[in-house]
C-alpha atoms as a PDB file:
ATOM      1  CA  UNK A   1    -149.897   9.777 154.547  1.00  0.00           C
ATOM      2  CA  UNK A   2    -147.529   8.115 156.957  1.00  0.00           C
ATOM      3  CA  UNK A   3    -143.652   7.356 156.432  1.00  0.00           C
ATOM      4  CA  UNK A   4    -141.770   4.021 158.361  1.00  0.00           C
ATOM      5  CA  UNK A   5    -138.246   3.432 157.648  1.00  0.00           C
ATOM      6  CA  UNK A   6    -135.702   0.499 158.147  1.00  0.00           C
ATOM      7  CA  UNK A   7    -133.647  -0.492 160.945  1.00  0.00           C
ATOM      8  CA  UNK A   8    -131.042  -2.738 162.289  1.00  0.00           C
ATOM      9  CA  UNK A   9    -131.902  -5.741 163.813  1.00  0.00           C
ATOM     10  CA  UNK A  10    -129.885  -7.639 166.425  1.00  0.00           C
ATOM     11  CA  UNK A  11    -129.269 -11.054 165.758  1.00  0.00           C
ATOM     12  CA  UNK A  12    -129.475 -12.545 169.381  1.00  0.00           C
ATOM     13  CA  UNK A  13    -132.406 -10.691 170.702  1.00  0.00           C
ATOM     14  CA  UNK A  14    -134.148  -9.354 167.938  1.00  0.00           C
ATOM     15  CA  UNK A  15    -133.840  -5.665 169.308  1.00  0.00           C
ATOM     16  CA  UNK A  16    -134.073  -3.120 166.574  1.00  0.00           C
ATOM     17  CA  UNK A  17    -131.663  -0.158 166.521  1.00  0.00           C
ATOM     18  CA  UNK A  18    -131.686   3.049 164.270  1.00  0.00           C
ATOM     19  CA  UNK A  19    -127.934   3.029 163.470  1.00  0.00           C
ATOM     20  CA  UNK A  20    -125.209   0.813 162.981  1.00  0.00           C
ATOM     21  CA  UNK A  21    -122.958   1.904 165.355  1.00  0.00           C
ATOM     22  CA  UNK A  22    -125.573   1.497 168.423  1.00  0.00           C
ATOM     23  CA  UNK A  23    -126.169  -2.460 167.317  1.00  0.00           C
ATOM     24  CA  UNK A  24    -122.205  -2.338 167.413  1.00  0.00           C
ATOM     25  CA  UNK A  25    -122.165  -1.698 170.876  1.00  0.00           C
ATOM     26  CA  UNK A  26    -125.352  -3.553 172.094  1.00  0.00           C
ATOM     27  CA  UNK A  27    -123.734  -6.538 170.695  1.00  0.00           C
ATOM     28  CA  UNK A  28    -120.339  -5.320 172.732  1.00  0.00           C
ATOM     29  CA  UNK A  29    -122.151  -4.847 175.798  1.00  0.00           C
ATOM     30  CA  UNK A  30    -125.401  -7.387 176.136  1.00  0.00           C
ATOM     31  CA  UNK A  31    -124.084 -10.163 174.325  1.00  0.00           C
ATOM     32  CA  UNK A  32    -120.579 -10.282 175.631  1.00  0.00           C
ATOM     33  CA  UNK A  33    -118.174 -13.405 175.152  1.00  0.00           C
ATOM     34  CA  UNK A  34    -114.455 -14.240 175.792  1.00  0.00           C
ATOM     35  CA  UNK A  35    -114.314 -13.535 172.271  1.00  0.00           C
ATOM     36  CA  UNK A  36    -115.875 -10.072 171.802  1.00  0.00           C
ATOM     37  CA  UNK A  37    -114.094  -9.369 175.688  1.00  0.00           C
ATOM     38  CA  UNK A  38    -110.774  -9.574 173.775  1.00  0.00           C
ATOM     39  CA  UNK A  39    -111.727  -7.794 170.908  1.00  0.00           C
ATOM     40  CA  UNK A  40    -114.647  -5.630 169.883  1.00  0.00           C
ATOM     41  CA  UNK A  41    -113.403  -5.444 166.831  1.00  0.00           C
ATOM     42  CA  UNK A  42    -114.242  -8.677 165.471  1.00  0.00           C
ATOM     43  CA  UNK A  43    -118.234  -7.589 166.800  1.00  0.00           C
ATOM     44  CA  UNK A  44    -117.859  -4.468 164.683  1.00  0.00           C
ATOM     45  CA  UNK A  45    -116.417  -6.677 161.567  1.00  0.00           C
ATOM     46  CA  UNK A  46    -119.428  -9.087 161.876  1.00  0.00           C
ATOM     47  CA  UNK A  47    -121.822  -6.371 161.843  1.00  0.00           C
ATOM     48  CA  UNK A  48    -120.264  -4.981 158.888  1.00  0.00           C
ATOM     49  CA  UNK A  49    -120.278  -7.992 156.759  1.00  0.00           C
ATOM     50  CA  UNK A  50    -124.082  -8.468 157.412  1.00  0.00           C
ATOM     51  CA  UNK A  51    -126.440  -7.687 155.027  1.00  0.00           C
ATOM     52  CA  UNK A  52    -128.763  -4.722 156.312  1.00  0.00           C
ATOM     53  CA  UNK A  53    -131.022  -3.104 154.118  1.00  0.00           C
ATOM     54  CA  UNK A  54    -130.683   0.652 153.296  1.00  0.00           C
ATOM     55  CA  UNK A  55    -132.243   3.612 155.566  1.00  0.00           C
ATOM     56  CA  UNK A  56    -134.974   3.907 152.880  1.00  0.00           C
ATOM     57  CA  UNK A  57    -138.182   5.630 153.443  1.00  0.00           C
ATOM     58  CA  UNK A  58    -141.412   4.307 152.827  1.00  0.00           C
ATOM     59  CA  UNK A  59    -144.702   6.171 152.276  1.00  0.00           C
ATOM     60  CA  UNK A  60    -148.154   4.659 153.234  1.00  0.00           C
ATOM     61  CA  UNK A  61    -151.376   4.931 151.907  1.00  0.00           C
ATOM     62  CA  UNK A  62    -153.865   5.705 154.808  1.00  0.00           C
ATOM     63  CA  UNK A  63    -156.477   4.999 152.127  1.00  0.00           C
ATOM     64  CA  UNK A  64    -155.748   2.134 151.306  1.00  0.00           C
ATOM     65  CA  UNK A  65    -152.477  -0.590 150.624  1.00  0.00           C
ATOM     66  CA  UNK A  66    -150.627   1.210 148.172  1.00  0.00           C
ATOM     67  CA  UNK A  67    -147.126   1.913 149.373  1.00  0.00           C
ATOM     68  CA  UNK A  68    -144.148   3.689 147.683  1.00  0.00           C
ATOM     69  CA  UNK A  69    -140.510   5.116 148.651  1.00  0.00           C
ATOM     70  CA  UNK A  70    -140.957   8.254 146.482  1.00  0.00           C
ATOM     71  CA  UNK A  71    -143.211  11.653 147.781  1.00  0.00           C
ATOM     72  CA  UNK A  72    -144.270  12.618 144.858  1.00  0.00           C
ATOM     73  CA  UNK A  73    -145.662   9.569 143.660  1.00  0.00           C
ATOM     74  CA  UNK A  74    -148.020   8.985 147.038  1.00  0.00           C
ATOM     75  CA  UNK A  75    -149.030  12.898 146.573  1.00  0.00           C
ATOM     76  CA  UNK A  76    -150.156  11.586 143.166  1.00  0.00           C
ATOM     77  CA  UNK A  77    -151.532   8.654 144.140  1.00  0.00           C
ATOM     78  CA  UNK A  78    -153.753  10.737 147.279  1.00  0.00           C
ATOM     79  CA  UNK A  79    -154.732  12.864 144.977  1.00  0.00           C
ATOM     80  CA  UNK A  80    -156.190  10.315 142.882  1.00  0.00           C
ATOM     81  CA  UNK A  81    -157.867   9.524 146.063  1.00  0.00           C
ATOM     82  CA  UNK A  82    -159.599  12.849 146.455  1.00  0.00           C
ATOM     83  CA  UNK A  83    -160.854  13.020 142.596  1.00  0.00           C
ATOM     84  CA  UNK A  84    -162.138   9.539 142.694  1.00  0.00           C
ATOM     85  CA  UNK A  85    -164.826   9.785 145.928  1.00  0.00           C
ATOM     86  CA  UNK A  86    -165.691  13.074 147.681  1.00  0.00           C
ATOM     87  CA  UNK A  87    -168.018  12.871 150.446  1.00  0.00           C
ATOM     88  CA  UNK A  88    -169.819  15.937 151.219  1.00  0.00           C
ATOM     89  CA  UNK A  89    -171.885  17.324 153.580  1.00  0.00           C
ATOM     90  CA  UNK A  90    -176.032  18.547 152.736  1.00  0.00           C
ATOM     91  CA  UNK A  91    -176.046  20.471 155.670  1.00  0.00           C
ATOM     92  CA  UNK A  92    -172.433  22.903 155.550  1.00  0.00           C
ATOM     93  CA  UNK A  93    -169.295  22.815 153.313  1.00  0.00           C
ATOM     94  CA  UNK A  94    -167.645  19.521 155.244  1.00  0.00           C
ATOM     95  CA  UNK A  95    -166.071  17.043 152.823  1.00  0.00           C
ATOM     96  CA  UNK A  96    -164.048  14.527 153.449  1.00  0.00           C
ATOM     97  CA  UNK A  97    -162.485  11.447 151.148  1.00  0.00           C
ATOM     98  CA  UNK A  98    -163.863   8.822 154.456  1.00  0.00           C
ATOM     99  CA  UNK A  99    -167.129   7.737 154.554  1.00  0.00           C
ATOM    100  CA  UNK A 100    -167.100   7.198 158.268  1.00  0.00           C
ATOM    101  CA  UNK A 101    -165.513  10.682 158.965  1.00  0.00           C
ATOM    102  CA  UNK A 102    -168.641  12.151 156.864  1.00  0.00           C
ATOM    103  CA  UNK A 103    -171.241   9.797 159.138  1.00  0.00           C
ATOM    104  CA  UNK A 104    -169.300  11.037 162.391  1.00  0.00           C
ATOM    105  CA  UNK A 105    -169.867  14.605 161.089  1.00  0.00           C
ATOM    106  CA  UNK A 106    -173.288  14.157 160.350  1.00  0.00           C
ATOM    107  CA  UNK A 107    -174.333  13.634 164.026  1.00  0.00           C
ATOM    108  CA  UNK A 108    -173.167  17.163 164.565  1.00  0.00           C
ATOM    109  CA  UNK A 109    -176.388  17.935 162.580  1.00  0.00           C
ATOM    110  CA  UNK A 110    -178.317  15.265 163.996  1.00  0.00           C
ATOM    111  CA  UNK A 111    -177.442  16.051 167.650  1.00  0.00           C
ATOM    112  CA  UNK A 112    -177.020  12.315 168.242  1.00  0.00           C
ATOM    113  CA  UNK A 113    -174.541  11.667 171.019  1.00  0.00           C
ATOM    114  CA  UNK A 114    -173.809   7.705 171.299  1.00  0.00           C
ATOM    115  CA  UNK A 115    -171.307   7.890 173.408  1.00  0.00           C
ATOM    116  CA  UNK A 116    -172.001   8.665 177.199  1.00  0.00           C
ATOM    117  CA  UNK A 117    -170.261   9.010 180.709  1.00  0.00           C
ATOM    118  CA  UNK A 118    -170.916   6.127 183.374  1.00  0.00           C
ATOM    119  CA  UNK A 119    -169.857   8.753 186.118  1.00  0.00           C
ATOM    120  CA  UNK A 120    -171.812  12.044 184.960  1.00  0.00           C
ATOM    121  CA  UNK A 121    -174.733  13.424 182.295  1.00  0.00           C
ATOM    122  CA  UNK A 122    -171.600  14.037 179.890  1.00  0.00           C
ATOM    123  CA  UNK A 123    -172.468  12.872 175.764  1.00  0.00           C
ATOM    124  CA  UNK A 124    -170.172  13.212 172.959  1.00  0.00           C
ATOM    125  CA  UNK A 125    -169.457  12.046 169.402  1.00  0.00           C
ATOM    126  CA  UNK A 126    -166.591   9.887 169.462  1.00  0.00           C
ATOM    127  CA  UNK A 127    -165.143   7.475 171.668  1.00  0.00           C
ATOM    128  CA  UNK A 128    -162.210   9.487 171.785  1.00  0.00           C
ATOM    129  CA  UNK A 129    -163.633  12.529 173.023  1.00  0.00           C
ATOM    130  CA  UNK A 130    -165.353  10.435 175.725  1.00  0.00           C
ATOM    131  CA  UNK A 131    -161.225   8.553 176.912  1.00  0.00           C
ATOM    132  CA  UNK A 132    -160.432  12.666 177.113  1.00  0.00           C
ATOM    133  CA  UNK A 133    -163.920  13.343 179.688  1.00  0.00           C
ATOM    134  CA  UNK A 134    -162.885  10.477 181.772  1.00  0.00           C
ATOM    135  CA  UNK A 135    -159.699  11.769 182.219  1.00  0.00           C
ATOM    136  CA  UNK A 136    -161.528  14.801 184.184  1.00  0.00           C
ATOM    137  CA  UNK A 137    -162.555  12.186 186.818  1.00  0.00           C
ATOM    138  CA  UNK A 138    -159.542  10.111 186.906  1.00  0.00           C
ATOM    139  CA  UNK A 139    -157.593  13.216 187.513  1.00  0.00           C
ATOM    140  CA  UNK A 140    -155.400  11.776 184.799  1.00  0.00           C
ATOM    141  CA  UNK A 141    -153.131  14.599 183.655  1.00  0.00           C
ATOM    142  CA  UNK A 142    -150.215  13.087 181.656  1.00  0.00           C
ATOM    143  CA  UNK A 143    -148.896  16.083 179.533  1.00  0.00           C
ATOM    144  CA  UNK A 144    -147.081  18.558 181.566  1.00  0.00           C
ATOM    145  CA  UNK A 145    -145.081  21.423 181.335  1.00  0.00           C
ATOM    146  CA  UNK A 146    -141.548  21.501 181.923  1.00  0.00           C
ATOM    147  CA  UNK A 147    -141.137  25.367 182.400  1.00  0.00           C
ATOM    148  CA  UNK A 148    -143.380  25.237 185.630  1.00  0.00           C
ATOM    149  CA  UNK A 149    -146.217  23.066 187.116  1.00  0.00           C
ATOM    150  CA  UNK A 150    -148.795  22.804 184.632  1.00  0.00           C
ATOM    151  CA  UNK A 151    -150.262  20.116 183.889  1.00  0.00           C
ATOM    152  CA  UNK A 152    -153.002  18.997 181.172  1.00  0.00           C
ATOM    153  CA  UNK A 153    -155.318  15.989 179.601  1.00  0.00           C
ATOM    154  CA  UNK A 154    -153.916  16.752 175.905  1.00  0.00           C
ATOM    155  CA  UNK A 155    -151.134  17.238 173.648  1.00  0.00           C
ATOM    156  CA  UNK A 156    -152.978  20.489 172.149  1.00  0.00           C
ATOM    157  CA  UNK A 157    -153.701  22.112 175.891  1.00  0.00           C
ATOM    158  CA  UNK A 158    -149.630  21.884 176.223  1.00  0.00           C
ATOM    159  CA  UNK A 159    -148.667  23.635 173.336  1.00  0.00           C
ATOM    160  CA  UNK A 160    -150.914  26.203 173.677  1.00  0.00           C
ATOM    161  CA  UNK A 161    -149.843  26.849 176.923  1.00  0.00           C
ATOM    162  CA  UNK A 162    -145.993  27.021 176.142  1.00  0.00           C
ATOM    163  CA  UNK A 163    -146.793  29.950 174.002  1.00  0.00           C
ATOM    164  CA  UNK A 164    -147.159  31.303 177.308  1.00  0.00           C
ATOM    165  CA  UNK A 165    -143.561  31.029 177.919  1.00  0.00           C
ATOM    166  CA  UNK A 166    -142.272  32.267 174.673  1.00  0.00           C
ATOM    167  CA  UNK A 167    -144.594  35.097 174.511  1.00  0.00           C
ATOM    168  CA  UNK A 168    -145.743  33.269 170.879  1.00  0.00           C
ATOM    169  CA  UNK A 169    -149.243  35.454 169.832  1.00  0.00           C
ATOM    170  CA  UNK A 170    -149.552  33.964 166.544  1.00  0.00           C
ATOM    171  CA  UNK A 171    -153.105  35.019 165.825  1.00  0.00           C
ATOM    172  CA  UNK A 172    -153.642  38.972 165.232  1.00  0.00           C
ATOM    173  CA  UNK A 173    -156.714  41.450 164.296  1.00  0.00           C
ATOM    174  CA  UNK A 174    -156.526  42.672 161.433  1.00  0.00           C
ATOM    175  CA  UNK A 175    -158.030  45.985 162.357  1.00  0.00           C
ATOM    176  CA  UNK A 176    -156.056  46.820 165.515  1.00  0.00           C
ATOM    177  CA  UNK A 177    -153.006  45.450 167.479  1.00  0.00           C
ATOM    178  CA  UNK A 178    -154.931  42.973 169.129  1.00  0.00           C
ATOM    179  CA  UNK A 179    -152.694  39.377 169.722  1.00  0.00           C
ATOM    180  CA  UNK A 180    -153.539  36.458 170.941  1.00  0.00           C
ATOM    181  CA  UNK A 181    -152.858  32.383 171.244  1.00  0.00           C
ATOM    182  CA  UNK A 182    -155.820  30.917 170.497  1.00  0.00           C
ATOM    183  CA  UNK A 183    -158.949  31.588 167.703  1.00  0.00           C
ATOM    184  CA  UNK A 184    -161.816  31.587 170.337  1.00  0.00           C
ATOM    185  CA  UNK A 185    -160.317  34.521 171.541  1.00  0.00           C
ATOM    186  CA  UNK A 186    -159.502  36.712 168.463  1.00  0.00           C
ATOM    187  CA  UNK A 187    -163.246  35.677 167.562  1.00  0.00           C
ATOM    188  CA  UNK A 188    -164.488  37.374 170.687  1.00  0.00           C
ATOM    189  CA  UNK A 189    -162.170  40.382 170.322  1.00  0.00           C
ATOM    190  CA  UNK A 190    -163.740  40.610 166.628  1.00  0.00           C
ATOM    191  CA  UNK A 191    -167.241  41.679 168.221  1.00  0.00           C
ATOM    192  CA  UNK A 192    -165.902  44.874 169.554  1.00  0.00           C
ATOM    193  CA  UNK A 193    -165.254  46.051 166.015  1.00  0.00           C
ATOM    194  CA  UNK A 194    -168.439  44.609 164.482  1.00  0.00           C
ATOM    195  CA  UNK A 195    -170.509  45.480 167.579  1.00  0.00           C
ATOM    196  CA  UNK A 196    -171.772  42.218 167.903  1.00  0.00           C
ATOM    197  CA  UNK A 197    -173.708  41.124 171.215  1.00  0.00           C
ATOM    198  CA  UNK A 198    -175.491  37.783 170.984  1.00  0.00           C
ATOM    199  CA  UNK A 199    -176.058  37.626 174.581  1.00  0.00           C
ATOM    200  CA  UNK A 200    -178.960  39.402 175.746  1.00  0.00           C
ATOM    201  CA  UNK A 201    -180.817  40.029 178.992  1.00  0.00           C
ATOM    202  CA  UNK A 202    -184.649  38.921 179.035  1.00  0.00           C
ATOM    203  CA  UNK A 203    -185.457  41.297 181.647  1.00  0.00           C
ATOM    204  CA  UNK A 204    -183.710  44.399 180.937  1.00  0.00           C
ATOM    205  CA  UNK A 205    -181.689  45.779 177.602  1.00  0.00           C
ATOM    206  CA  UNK A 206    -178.187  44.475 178.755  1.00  0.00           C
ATOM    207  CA  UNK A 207    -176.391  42.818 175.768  1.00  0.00           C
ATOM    208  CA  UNK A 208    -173.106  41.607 176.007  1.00  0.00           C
ATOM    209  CA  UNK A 209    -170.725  39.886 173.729  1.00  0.00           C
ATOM    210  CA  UNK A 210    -170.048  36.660 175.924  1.00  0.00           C
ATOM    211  CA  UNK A 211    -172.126  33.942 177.773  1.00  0.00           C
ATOM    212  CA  UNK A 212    -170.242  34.502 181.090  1.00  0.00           C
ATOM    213  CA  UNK A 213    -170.702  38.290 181.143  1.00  0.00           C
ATOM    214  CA  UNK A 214    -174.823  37.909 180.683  1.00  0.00           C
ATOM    215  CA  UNK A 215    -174.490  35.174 183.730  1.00  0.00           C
ATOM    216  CA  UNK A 216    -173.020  37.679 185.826  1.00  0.00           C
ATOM    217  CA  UNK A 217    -175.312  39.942 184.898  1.00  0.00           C
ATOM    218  CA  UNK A 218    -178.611  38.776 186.076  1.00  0.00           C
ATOM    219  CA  UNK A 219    -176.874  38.323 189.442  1.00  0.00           C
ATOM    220  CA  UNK A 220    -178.422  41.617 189.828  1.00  0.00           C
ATOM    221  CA  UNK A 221    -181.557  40.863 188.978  1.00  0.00           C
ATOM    222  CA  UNK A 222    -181.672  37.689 191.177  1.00  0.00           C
ATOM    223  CA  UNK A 223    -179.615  39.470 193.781  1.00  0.00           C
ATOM    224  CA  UNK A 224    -177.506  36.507 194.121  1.00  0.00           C
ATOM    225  CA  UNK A 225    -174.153  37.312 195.666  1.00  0.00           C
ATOM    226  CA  UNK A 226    -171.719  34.334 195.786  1.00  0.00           C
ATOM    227  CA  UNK A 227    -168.663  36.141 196.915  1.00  0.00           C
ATOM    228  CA  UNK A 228    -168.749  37.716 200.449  1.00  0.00           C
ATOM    229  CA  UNK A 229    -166.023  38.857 202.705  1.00  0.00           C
ATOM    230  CA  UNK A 230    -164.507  37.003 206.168  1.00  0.00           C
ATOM    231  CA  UNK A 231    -164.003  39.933 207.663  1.00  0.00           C
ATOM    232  CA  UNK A 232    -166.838  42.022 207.384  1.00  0.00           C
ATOM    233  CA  UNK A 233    -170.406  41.489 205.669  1.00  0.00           C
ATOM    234  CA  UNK A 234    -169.645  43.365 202.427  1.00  0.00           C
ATOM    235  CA  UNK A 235    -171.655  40.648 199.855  1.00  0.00           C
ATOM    236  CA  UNK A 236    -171.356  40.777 195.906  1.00  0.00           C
ATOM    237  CA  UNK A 237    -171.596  39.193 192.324  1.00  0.00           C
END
């Protein structure tokens, strides 16, 4: 459902405004003449005697072309939407009222990857998630933070990372205290309480409850050592 509303127009340039007052004083100010010079009165008088249509708001249809100023009557009118066609899923619980959002889902099943990266071996779904890859090797970073020097590929990345700066922990454990900002993370904590350890070691017993942690692991068993110090010869993982 999406909502557009009315505006006023200027006359001279076609410029759109959202209030009356600001055409008022474009008109004062862009489209000056010894007449309006003398008195911007007269402007504001014209502007008043012009027809404009009301601030009315309009609600869309993202189904299809049905359009209506009243909410209640386009949450009817979705609704009808949603008992007339359901698409569902064979494979999980997905449904959607879009066709082409249940064939985009469907190649999570599938594994099919149409998309691909001219620069790397990177595949995705969509060509949206593919604009947001390239962006990695751009260096494109448009959404930043104004608190200090962050700075991201999306919208999403941003607001999570304000929370930061309010101290916002809106997701919580509902066994212990545990807060946090994002799901991944209260879905990792949860494996401490259920004991959970998908990650396992194929040489030795180690299990651990995150892919990182098992990588780390068979450092030892490799006896890789990546981080060493300049000052002396002290090596580890």
């Amino acid at each position: 459902m999406s909502s557009t509303k009315y505006i006023f127009e200027c006359d001279g340039c076609s410029k759109k405004f959202s209030t009356k007052d600001i055409l008022v004083k474009h008109i004062s100010y862009s489209h000056k003449t010894q007449k309006n010079q003398k008195n911007t009165t007269a402007v504001r008088t014209q502007v008043e005697q012009t027809p404009v249509p009301q601030l009315t708001e309009i609600f869309n249809c993202d189904i299809c072309e049905f359009k209506t100023s009243q909410k209640r009557c386009i949450l009817a009118h979705l609704n009808a939407h949603v008992a007339e066609q359901v698409y569902c899923c064979n494979n999980c619980d997905y449904k959607s009222i879009k066709k082409d959002n249940l064939q985009k889902h469907m190649k999570i099943h599938t594994g099919e990857k149409p998309s691909s990266c001219n620069i790397c071996e990177y595949k995705c779904i969509t060509k949206s998630d593919l604009q947001r890859h390239m962006k990695i090797h751009t260096g494109e970073k448009p959404f930043s933070c104004n608190i200090c020097e962050y700075k991201c590929i999306e919208k999403s990345y941003l607001q999570k990372h304000m929370k930061i700066h309010t101290g916002e922990k809106p997701l919580s454990c509902n066994i212990c205290e545990y807060k946090c900002i994002e799901k991944s993370n209260l879905q990792r904590h949860m494996k401490i309480h259920t004991g959970e350890k998908p990650f396992s070691c194929h040489i030795c017993e180690y299990k651990c409850i995150e892919k990182s942690s098992l990588q780390s692991h068979m450092k030892i068993h490799t006896r890789e050592k990546p981080f060493s110090c300049n000052i002396c010869k002290y090596q580890c993982t």
